[in-house]
Protein backbone atom coordinates (compact mmCIF):
# COMPACT_ATOMS: atom_id res chain seq x y z
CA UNK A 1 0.00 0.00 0.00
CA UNK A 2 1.57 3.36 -1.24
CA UNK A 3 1.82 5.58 1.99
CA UNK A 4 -0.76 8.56 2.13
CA UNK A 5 0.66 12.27 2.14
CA UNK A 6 1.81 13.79 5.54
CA UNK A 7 1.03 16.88 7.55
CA UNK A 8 2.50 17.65 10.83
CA UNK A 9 0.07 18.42 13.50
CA UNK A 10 0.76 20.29 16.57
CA UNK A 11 -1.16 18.20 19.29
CA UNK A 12 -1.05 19.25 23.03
CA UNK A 13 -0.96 15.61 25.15
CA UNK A 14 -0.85 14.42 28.59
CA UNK A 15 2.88 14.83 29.74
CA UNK A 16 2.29 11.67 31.87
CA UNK A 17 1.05 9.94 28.94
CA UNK A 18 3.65 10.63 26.46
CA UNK A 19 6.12 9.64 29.42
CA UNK A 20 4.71 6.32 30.29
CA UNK A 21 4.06 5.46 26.03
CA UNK A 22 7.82 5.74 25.71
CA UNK A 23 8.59 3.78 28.53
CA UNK A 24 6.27 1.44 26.90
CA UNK A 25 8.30 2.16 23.34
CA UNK A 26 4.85 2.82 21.89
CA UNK A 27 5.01 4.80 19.22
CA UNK A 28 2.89 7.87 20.01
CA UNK A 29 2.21 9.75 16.52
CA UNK A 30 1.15 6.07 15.31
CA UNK A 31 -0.70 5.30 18.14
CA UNK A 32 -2.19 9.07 17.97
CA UNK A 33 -3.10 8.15 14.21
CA UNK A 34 -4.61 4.92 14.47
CA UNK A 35 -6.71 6.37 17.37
CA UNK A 36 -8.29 9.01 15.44
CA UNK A 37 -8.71 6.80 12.53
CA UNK A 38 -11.13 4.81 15.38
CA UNK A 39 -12.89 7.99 15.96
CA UNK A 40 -13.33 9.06 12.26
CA UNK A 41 -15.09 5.44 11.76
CA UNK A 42 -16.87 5.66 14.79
CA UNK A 43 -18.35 9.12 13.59
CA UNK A 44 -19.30 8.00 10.28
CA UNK A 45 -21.25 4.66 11.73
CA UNK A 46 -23.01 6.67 14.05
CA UNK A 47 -24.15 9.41 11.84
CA UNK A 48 -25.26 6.16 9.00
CA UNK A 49 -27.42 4.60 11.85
CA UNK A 50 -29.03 8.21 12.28
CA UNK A 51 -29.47 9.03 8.55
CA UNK A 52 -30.82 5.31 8.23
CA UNK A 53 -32.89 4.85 11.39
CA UNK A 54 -36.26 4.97 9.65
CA UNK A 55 -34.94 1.93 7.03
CA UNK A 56 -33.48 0.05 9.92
CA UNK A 57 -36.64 0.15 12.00
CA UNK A 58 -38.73 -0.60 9.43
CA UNK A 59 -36.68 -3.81 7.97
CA UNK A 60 -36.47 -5.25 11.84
CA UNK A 61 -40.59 -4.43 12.20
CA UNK A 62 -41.28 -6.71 8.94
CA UNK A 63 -38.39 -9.08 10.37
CA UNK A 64 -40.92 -9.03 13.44
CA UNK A 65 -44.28 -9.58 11.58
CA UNK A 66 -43.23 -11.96 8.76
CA UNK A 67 -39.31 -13.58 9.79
CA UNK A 68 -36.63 -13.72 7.93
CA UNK A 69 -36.80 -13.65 4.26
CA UNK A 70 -36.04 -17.06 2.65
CA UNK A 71 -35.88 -18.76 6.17
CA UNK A 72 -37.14 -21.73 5.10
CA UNK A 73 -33.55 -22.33 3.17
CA UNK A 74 -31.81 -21.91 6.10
CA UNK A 75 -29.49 -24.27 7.67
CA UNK A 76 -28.37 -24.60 10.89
């Protein structure tokens, strides 16, 4: 996978935190990057189960009131 285009970021952190992550040799812009990547996907799941609450509701009300389509081909 080609790496993506940097950009510095200033980010003000936890002194004890960066301390303690490099006594643990963790790499802190890494760590720092893969934990906003978590928050970017949290962000977008959350805001798709808002914008599709109506669809959602209404697929697990006929799930309710008729099963599961094609159940009968089921195997368990």
């Amino acid at each position: 996978m080609a790496s993506q285009p940097r950009k510095t970021a200033a980010v003000p952190l936890d002194q004890s935190l960066i301390a303690e992550a490099r006594d643990l040799l963790i790499d802190v812009s890494h760590a720092a990057e893969e934990g906003i990547a978590q928050a970017i996907k949290a962000e977008k799941e959350r805001r798709w189960r808002i914008e599709n609450a109506d669809a959602i509701r209404a697929a697990n009300e006929y799930v309710e009131k008729h099963g599961l389509p094609l159940a009968k081909y089921r195997q368990f």
